[in-house]
Protein backbone atom coordinates (compact mmCIF):
# COMPACT_ATOMS: atom_id res chain seq x y z
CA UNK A 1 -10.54 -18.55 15.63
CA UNK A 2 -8.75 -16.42 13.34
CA UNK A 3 -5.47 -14.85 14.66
CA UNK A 4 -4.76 -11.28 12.85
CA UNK A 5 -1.33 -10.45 11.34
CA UNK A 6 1.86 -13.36 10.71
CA UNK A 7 2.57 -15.59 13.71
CA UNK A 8 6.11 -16.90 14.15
CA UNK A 9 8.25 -19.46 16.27
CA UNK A 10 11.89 -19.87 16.26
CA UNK A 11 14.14 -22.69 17.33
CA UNK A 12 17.61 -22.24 19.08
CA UNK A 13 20.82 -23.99 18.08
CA UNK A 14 20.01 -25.99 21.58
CA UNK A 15 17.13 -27.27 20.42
CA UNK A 16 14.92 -24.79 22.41
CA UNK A 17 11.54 -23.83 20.76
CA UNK A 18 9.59 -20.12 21.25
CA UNK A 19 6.47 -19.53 20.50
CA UNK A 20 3.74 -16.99 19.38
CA UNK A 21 6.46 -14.53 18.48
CA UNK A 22 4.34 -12.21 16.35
CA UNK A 23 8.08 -9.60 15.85
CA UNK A 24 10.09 -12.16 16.23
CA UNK A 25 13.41 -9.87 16.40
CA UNK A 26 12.18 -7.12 19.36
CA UNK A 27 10.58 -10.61 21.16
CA UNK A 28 13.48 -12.74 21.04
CA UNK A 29 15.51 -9.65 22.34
CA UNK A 30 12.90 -9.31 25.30
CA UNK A 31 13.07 -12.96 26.17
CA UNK A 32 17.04 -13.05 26.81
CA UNK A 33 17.46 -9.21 28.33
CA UNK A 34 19.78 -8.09 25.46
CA UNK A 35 19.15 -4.65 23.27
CA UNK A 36 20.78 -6.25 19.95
CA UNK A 37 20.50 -9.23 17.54
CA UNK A 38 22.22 -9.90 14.32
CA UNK A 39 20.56 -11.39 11.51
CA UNK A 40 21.70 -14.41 10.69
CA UNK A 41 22.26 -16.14 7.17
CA UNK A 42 22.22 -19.13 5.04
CA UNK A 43 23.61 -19.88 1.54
CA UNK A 44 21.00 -21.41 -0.80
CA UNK A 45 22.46 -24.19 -3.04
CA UNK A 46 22.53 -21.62 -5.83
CA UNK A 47 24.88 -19.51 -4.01
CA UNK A 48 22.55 -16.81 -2.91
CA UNK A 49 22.52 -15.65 0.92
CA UNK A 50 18.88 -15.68 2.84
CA UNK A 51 17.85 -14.53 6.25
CA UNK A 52 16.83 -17.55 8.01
CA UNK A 53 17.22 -15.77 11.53
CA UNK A 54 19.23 -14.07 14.22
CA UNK A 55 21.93 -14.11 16.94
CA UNK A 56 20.70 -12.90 20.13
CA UNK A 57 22.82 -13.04 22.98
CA UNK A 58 25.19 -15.08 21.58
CA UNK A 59 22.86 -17.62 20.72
CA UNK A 60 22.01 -18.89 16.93
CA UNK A 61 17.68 -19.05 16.62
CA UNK A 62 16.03 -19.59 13.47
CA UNK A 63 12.49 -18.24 12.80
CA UNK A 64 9.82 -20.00 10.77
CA UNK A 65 6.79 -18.40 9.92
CA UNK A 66 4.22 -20.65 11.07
CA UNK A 67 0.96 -21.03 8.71
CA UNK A 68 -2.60 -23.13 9.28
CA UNK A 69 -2.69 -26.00 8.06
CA UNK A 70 -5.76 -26.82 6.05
CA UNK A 71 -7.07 -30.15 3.53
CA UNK A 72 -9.50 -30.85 1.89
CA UNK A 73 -11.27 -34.04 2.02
């Protein structure tokens, strides 16, 4: 079975894990009842800033993009 489009999950600073979040922004929003999320950032160890998630409801959640895993034998 071949899902279309990018599939995502995030993980809250509690340890809580979502899902099958295919926007993960507008879904995390609908999960806790709020209207706005921040994006939230991480310094690389070269000094650059990346997005690496979002604050939604006053919570911290990072989002991974989740991808199949395939090897070859």
């Amino acid at each position: 079975m071949r899902l279309k489009g990018k599939m995502f999950m995030a993980v809250g600073q509690d340890g809580n894990i979502f899902h099958g979040l295919r926007h993960p922004r507008k879904d995390l929003m609908d999960l806790f009842g709020v209207r706005h999320a921040s994006k939230m950032y991480e310094e690389t160890a070269s000094g650059k800033s990346q997005h690496v998630g979002y604050v939604v409801g006053g919570r911290w959640i990072s989002v991974y993009r989740v991808t199949p895993f395939k090897e070859e034998e």
